[in-house]
N, C-alpha and C. Protein backbone atom coordinates (compact mmCIF):
# COMPACT_ATOMS: atom_id res chain seq x y z
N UNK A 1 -7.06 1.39 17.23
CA UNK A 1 -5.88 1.87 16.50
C UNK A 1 -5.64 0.96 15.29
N UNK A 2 -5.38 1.39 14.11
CA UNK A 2 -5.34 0.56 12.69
C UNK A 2 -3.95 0.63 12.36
N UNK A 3 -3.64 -0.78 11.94
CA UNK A 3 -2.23 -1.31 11.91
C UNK A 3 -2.02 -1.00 10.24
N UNK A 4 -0.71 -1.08 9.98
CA UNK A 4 -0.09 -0.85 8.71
C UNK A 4 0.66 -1.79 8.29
N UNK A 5 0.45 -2.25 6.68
CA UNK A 5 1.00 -2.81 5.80
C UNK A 5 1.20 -2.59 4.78
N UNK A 6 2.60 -2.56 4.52
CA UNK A 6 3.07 -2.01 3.19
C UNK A 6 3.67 -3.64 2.56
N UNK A 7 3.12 -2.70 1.47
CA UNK A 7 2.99 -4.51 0.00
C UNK A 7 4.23 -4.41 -0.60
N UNK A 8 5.13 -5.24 -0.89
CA UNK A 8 6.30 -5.57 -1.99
C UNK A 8 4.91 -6.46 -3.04
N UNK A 9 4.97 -5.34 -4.29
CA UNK A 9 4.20 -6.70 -4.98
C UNK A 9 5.23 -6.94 -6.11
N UNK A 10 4.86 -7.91 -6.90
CA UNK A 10 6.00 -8.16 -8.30
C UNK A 10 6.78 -9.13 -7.73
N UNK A 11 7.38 -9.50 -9.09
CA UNK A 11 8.97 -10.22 -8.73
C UNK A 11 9.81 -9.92 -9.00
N UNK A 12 9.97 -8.52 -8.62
CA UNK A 12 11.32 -7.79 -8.56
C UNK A 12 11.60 -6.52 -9.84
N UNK A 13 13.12 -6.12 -9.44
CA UNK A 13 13.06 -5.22 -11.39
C UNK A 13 13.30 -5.70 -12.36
N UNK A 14 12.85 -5.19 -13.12
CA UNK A 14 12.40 -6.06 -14.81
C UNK A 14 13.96 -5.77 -15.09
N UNK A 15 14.55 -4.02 -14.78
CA UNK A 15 15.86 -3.92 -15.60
C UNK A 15 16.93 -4.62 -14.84
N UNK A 16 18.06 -5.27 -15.53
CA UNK A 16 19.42 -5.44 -14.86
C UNK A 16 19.73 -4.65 -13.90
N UNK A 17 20.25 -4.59 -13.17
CA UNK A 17 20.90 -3.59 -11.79
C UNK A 17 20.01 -2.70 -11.58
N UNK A 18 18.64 -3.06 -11.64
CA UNK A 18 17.72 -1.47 -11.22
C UNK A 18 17.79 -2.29 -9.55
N UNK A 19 17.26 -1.23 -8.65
CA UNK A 19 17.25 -1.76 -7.08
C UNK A 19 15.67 -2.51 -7.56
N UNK A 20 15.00 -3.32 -5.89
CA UNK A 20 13.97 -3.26 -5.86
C UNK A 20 12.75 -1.92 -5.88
N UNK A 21 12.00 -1.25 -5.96
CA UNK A 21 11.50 -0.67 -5.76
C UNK A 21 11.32 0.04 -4.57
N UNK A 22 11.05 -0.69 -3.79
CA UNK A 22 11.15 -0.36 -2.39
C UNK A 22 12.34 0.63 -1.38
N UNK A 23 13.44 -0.05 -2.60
CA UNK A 23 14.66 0.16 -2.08
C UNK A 23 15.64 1.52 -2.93
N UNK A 24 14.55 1.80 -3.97
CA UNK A 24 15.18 2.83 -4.36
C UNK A 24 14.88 4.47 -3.61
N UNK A 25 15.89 5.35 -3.71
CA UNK A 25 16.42 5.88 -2.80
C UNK A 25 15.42 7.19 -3.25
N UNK A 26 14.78 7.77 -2.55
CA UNK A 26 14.23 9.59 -2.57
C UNK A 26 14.97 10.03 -1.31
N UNK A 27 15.28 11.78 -1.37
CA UNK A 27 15.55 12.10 -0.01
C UNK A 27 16.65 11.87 0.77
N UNK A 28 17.51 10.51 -0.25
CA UNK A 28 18.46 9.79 0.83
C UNK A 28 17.46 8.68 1.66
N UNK A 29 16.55 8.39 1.53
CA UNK A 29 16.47 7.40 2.45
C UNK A 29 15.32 6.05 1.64
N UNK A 30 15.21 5.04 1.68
CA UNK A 30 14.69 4.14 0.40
C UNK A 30 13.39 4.56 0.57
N UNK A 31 12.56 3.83 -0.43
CA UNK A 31 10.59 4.37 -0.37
C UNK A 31 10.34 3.14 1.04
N UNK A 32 10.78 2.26 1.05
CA UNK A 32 10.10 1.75 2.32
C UNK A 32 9.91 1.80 3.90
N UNK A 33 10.99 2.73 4.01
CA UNK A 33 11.59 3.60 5.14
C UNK A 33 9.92 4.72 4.87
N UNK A 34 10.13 5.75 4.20
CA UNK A 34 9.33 7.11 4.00
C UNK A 34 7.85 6.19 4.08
N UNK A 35 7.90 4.68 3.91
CA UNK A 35 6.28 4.25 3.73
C UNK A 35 5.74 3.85 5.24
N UNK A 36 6.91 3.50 5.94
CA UNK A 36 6.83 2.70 7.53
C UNK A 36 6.73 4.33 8.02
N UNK A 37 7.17 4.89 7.76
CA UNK A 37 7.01 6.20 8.73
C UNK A 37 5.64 6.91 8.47
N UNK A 38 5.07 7.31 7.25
CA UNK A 38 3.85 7.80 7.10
C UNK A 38 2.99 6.85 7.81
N UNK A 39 2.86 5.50 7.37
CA UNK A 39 2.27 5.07 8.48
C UNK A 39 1.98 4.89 9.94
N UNK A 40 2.90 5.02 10.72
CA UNK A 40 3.22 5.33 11.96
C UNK A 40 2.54 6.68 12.01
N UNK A 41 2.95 7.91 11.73
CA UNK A 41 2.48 9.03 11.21
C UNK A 41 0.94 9.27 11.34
N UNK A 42 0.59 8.24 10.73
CA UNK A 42 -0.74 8.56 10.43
C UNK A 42 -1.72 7.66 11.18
N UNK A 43 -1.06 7.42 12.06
CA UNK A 43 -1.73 6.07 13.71
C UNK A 43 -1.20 4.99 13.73
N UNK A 44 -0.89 4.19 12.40
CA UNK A 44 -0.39 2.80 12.78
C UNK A 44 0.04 2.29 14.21
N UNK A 45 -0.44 1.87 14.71
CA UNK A 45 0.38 0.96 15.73
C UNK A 45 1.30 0.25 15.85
N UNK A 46 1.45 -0.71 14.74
CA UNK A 46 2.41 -1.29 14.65
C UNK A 46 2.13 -1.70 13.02
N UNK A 47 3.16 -1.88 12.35
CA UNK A 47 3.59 -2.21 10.63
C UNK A 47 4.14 -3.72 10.06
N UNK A 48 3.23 -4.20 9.46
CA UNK A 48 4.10 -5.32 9.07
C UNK A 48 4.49 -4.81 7.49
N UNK A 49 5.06 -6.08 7.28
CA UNK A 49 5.78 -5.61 5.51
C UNK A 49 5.78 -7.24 5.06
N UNK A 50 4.75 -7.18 3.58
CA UNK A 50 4.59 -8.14 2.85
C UNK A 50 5.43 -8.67 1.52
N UNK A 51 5.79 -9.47 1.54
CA UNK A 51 6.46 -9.62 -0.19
C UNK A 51 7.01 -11.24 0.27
N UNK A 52 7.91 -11.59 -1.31
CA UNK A 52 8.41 -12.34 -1.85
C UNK A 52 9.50 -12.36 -0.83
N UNK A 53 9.88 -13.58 -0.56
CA UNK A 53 11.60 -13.41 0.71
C UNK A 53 12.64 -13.10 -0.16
N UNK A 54 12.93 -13.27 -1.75
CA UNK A 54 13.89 -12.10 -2.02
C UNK A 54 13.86 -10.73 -1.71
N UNK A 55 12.66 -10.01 -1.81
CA UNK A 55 12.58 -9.08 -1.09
C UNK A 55 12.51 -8.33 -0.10
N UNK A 56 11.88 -9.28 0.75
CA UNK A 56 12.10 -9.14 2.18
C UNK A 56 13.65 -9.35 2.72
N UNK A 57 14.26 -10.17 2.17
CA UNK A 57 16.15 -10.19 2.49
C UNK A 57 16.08 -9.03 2.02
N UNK A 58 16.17 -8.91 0.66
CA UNK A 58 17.03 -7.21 0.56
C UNK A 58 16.11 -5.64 1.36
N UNK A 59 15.26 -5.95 1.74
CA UNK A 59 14.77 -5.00 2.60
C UNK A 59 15.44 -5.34 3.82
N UNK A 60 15.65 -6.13 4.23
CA UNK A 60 15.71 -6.34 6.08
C UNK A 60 16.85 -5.81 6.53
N UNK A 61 17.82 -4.95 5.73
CA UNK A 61 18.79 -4.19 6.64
C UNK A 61 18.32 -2.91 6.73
N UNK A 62 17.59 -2.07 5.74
CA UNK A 62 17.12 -1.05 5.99
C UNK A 62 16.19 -0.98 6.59
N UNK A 63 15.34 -1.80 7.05
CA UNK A 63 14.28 -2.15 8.41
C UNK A 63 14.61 -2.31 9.45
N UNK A 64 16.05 -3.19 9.58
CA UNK A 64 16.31 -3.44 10.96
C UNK A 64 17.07 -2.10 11.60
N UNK A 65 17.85 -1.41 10.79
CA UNK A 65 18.18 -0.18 11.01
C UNK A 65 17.48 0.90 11.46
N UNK A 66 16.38 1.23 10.84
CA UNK A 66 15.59 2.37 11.15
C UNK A 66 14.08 2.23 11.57
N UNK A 67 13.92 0.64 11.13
CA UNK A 67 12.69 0.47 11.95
C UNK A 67 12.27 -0.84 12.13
N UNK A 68 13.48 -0.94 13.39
CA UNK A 68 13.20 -2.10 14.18
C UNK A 68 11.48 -2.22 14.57
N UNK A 69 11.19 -3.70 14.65
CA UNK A 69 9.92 -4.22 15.54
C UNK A 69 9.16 -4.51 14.22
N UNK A 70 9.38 -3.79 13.06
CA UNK A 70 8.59 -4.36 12.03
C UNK A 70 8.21 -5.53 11.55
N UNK A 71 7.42 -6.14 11.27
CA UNK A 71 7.23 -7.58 11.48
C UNK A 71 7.60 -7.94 9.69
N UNK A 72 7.95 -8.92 9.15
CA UNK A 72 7.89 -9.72 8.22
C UNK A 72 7.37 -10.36 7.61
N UNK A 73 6.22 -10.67 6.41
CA UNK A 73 5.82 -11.80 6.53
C UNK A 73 6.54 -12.30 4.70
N UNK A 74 6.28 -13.65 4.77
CA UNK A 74 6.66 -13.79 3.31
C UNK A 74 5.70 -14.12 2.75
N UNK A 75 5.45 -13.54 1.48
CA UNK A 75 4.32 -14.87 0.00
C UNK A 75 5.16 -15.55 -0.28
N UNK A 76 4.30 -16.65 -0.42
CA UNK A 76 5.03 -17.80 -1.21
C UNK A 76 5.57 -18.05 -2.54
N UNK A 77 4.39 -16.63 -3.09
CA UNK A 77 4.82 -16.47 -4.40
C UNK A 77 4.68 -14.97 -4.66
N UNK A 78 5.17 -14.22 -5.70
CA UNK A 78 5.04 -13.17 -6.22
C UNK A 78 3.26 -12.45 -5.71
N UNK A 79 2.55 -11.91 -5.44
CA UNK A 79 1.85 -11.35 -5.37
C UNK A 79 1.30 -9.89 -5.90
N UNK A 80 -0.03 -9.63 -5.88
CA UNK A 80 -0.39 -8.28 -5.46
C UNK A 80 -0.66 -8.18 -4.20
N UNK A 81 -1.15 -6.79 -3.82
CA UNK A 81 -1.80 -5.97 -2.58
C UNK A 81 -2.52 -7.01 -1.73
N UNK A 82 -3.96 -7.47 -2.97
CA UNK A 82 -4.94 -8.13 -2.36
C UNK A 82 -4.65 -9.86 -1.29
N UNK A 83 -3.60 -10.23 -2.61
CA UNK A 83 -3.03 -11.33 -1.73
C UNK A 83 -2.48 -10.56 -0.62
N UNK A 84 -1.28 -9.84 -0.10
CA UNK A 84 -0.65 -10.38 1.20
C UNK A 84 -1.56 -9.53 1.92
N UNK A 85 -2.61 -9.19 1.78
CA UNK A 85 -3.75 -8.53 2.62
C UNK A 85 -4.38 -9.51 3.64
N UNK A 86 -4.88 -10.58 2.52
CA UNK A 86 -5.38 -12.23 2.60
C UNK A 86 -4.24 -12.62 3.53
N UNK A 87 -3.00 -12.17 2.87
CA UNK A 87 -1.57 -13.31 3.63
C UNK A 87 -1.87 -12.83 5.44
N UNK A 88 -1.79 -11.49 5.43
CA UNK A 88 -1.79 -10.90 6.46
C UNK A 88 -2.77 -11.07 7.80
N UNK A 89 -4.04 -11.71 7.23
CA UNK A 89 -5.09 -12.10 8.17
C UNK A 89 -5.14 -11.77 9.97
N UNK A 90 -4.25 -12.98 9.78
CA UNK A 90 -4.05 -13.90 11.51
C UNK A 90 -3.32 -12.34 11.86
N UNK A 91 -2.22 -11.59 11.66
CA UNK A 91 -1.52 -11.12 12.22
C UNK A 91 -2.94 -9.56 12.37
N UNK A 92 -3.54 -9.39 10.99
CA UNK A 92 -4.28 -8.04 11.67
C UNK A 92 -5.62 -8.24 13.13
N UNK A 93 -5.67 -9.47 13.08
CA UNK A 93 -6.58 -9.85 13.97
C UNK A 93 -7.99 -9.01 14.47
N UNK A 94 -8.37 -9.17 13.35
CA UNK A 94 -9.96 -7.56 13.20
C UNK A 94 -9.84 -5.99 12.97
N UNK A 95 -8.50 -5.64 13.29
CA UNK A 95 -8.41 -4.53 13.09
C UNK A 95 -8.22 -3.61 11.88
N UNK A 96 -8.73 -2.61 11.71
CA UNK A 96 -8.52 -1.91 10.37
C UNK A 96 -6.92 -1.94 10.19
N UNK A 97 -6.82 -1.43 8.77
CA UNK A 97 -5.49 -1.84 8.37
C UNK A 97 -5.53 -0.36 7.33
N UNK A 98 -4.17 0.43 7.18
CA UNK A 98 -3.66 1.18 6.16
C UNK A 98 -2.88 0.51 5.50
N UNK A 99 -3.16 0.66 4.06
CA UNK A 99 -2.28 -0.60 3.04
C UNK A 99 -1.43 1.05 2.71
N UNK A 100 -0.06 0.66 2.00
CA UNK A 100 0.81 1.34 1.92
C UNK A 100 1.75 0.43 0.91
N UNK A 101 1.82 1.00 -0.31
CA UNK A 101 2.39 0.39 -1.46
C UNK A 101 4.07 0.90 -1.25
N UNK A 102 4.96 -0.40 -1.17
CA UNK A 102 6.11 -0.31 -1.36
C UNK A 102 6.60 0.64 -2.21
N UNK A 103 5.97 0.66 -3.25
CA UNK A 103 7.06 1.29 -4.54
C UNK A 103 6.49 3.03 -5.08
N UNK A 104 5.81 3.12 -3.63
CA UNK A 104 5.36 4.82 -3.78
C UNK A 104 5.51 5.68 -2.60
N UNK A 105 5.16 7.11 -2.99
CA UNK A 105 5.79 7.88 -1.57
C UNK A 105 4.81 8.97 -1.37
N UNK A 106 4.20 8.91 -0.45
CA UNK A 106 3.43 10.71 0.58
C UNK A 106 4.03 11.49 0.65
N UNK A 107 4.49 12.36 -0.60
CA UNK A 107 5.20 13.43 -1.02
C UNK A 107 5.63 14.79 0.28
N UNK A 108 4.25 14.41 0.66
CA UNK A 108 4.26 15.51 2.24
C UNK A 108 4.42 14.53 3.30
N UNK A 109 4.42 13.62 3.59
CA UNK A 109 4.27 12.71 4.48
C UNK A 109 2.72 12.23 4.85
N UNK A 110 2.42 12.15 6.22
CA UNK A 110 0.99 11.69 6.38
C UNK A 110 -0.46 12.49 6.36
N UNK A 111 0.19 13.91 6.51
CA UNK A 111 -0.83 14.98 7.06
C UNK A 111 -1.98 14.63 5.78
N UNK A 112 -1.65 14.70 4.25
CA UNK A 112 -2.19 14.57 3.47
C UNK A 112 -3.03 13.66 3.41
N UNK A 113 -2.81 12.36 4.27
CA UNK A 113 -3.45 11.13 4.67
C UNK A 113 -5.01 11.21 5.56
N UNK A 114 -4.28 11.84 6.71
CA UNK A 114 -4.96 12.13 7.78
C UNK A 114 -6.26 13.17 7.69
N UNK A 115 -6.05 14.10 6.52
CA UNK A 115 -6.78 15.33 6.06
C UNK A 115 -7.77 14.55 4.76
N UNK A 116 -7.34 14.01 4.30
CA UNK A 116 -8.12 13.32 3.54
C UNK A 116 -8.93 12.29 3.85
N UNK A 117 -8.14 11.39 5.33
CA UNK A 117 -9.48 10.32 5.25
C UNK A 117 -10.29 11.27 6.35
N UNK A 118 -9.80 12.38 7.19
CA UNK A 118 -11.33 13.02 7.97
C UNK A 118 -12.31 13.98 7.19
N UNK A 119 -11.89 14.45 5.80
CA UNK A 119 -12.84 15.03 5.29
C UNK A 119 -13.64 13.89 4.47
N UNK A 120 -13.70 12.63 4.95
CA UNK A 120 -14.47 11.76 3.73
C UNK A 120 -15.50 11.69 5.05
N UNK A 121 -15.55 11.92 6.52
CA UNK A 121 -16.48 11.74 7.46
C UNK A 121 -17.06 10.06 7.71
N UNK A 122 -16.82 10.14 8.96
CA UNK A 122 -17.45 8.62 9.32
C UNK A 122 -16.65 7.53 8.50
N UNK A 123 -16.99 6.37 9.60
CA UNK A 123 -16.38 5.16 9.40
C UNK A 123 -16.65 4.09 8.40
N UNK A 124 -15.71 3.98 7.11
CA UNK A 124 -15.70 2.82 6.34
C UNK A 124 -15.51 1.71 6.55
N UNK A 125 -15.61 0.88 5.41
CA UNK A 125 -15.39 -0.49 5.31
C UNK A 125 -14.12 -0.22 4.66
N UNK A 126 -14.25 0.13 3.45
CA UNK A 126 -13.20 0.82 2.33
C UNK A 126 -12.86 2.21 2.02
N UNK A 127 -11.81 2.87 2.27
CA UNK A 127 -11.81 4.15 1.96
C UNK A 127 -10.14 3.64 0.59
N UNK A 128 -10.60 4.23 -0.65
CA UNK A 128 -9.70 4.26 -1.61
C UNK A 128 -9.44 5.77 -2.54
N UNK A 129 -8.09 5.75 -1.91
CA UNK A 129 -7.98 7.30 -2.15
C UNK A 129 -7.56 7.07 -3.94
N UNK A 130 -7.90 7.91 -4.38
CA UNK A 130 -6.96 8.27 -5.97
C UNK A 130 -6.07 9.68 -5.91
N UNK A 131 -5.25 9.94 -6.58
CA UNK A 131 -4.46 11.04 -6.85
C UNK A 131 -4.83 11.53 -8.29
N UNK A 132 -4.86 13.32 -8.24
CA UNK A 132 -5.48 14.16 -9.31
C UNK A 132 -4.04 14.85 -9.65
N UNK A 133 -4.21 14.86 -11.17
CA UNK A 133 -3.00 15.30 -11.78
C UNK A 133 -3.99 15.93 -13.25
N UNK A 134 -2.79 17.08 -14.18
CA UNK A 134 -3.15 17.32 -15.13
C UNK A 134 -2.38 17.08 -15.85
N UNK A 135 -3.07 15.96 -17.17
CA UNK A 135 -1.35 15.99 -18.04
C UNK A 135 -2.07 15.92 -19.22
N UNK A 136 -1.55 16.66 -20.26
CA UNK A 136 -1.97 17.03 -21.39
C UNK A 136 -2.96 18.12 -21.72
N UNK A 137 -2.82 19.01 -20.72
CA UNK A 137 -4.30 19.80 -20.50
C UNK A 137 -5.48 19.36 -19.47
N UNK A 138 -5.44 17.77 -19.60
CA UNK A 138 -6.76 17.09 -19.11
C UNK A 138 -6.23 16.66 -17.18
N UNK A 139 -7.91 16.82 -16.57
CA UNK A 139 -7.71 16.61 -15.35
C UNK A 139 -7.68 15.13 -15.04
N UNK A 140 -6.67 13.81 -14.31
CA UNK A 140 -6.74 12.44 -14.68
C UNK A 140 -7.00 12.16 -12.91
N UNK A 141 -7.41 10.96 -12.81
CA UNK A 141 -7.43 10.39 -11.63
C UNK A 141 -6.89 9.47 -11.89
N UNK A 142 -6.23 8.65 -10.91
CA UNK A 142 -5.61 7.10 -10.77
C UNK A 142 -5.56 6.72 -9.28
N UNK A 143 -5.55 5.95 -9.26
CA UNK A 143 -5.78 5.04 -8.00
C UNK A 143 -3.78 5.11 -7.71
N UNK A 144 -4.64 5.80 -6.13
CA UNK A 144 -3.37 5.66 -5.47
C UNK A 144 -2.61 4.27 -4.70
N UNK A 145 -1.61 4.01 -3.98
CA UNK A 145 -1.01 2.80 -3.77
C UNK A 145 -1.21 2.77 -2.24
N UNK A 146 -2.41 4.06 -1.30
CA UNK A 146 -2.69 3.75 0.48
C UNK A 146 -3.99 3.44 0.06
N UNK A 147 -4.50 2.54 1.15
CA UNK A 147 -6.11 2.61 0.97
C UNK A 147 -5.96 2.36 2.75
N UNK A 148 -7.81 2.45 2.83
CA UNK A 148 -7.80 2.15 4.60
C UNK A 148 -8.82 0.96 4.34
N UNK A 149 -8.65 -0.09 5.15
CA UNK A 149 -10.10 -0.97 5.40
C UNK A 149 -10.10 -1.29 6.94
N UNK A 150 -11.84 -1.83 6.71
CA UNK A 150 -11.80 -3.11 8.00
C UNK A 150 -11.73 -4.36 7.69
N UNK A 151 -12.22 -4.88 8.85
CA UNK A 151 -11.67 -6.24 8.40
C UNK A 151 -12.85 -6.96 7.35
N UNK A 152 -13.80 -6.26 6.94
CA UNK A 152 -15.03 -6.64 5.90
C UNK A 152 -14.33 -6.97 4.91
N UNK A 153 -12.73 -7.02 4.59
CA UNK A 153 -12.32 -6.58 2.98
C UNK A 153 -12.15 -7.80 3.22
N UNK A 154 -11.51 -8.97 4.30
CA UNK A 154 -10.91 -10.12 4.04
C UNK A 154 -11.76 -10.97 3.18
N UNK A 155 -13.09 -11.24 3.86
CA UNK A 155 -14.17 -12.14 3.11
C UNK A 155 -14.23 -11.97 1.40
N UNK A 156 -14.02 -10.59 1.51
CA UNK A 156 -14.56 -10.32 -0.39
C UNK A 156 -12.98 -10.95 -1.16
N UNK A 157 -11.96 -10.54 -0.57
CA UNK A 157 -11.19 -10.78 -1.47
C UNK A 157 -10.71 -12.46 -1.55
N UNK A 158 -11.45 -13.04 0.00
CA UNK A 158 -11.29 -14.47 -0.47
C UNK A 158 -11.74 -14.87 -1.58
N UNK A 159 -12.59 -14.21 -1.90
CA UNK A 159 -13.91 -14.56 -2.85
C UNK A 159 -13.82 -14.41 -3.97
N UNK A 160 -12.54 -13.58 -4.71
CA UNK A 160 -12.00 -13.12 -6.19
C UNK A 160 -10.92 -14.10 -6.44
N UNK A 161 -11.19 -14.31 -7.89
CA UNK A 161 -10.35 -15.50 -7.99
C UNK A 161 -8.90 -14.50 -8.52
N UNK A 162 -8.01 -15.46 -8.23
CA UNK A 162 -6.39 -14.54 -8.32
C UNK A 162 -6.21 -14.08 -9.69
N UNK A 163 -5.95 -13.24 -10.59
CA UNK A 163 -5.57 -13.05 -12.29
C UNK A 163 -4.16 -13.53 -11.93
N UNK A 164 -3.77 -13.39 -13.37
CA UNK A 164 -1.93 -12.77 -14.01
C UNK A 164 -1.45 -12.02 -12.52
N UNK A 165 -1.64 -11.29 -11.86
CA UNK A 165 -0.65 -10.81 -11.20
C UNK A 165 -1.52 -10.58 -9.71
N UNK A 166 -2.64 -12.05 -9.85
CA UNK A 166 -2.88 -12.27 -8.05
C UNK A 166 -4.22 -11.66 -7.77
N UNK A 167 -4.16 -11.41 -6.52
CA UNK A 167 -6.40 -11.20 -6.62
C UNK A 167 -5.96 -9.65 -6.47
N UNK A 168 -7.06 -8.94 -7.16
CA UNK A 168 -7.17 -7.49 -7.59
C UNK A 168 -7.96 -6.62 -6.20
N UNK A 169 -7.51 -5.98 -5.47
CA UNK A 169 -7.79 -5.27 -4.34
C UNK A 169 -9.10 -4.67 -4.58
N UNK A 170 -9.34 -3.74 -5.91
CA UNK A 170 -10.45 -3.31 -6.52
C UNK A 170 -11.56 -4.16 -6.64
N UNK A 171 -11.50 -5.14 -7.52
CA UNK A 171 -12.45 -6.30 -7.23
C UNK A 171 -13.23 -6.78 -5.78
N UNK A 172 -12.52 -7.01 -5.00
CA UNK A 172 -12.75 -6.55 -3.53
C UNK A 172 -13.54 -5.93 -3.16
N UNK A 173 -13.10 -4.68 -3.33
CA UNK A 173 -14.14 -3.51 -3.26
C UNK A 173 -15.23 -3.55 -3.60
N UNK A 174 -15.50 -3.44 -4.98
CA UNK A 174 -16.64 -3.74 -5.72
C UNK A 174 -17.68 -5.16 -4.97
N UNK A 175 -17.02 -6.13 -4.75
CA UNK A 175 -17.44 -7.05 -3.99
C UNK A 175 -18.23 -6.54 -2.65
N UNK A 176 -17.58 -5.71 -1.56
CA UNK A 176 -17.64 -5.27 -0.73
C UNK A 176 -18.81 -4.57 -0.52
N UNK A 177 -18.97 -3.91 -1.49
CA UNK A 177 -20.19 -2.93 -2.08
C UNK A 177 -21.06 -3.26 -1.64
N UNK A 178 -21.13 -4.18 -3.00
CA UNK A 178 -22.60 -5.02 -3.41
C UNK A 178 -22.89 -5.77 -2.32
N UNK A 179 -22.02 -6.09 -1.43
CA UNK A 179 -22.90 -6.86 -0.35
C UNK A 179 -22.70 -6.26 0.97
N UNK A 180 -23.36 -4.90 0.77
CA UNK A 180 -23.58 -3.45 1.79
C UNK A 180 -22.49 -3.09 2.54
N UNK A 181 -21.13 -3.38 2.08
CA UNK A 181 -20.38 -2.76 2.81
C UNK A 181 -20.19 -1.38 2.27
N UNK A 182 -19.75 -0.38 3.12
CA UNK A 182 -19.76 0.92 3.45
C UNK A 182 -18.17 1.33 2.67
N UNK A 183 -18.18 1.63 0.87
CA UNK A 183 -17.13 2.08 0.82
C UNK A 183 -17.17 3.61 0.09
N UNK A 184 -15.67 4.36 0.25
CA UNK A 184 -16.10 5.54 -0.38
C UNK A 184 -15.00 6.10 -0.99
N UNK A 185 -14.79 6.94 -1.41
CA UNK A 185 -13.13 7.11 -2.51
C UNK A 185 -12.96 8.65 -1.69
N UNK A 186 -11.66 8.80 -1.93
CA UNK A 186 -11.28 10.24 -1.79
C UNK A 186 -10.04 10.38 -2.36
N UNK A 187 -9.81 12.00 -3.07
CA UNK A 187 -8.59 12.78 -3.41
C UNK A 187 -7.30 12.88 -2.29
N UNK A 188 -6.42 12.29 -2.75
CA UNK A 188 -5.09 12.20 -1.84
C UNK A 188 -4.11 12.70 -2.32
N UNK A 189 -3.76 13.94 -1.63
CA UNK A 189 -2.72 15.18 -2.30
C UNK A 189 -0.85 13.69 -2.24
N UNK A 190 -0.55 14.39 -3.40
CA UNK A 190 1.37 14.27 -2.85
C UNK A 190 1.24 12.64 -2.93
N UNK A 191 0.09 12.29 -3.68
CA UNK A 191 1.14 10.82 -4.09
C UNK A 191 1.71 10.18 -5.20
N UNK A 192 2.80 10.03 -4.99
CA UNK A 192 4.13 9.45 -6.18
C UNK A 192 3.98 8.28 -6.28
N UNK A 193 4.33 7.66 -7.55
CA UNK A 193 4.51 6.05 -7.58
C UNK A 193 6.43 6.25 -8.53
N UNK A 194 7.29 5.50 -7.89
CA UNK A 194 8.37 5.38 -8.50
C UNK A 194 7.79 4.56 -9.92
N UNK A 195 8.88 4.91 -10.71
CA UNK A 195 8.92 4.35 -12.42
C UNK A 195 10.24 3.82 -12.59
N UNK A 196 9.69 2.71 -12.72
CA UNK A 196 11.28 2.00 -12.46
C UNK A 196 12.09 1.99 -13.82
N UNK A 197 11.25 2.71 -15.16
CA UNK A 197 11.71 2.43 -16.33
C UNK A 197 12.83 4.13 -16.38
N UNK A 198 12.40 4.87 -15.44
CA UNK A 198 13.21 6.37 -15.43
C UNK A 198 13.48 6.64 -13.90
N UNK A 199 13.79 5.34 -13.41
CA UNK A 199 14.20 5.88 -11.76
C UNK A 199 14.01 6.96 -11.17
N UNK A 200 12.47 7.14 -11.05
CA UNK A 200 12.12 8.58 -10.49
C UNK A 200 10.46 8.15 -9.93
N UNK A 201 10.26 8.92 -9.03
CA UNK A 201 8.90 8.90 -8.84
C UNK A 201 7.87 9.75 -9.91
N UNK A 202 6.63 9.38 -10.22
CA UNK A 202 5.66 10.21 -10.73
C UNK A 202 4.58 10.15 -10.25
N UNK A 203 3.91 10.83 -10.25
CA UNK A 203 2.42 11.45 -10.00
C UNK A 203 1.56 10.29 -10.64
């Protein structure tokens, strides 16, 4: 059974009084709530949640509320994905992991998850979904904010040195590759990333 972690990355909102990301509201209920549940949803066993401890304080009432048992961990510093992946180690203890980006949402919930990683067939190292949109006429891909791994990803991303905003999950991958790990991409319907510059989710 593959455990879930959803990333707080950044150091917070750039605008005055915008919420955290995490914490802004679709549906009535914040994106980190709708992110702990797709995961669950979609097998998790159990969910931890990564970030900065400002963030983790202002998350921890809407966690302890609706989804008690979630575990905590803090960075020490601002991060990406790839760090609290790394951070996360000891606690995934070999097991595959669904990463689940704080500041986006499974428009349908998990089914879209679940349908997408069984039509990619057989077991990865890396499965990295992107989301297909048309804007301007033209058909775009972008890398979505779930991916699935095993535990093959830890070694590679020890191995990338951190940029501007921490070690790059992608890099990883690519790493992963080249030294025969088993990765493969797939189309993932219904995923949003909030825009914190127009408080709304987009495609």
């Amino acid at each position: 059974m593959p455990k879930g972690l959803i990333v707080i990355e950044g150091a917070g909102p750039r605008s005055p009084g915008a919420p955290w990301a995490p914490l802004a509201r679709v549906a009535g209920r914040p994106l980190v709530l709708h992110a702990h549940d797709a995961l669950r949803a979609a097998g998790a066993g159990s969910v931890i949640v990564v970030g900065p401890a400002d963030a983790l304080e202002a998350l921890r009432p809407a966690l302890d509320v609706a989804a008690s048992g979630t575990v905590a961990l803090e960075l020490a510093a601002p991060g990406s994905a790839g760090d609290a992946l790394l951070a996360a180690a000891g606690w995934l203890d070999g097991d595959d992991v669904i990463v689940h980006s704080g500041a986006g949402l499974l428009l349908r919930g998990a089914e879209p998850l679940r349908r997408a990683f069984a039509a990619g067939g057989g077991h990865a190292d890396a499965t990295v979904f992107f989301a297909s949109a048309r804007r301007r006429g033209l058909q775009a891909e972008r890398v979505t904010g779930v991916h699935v791994f095993s535990e093959r990803i830890l070694p590679a991303l020890a191995e990338v040195e951190p940029g501007e905003d921490g070690r790059s999950l992608l890099d990883a991958v690519d790493r992963l590759a080249a030294s025969g790990g088993r990765v493969r991409a797939a189309v993932l319907e219904s995923w949003w990333q909030w825009d914190e510059a127009r408080q709304t989710t987009l495609v």
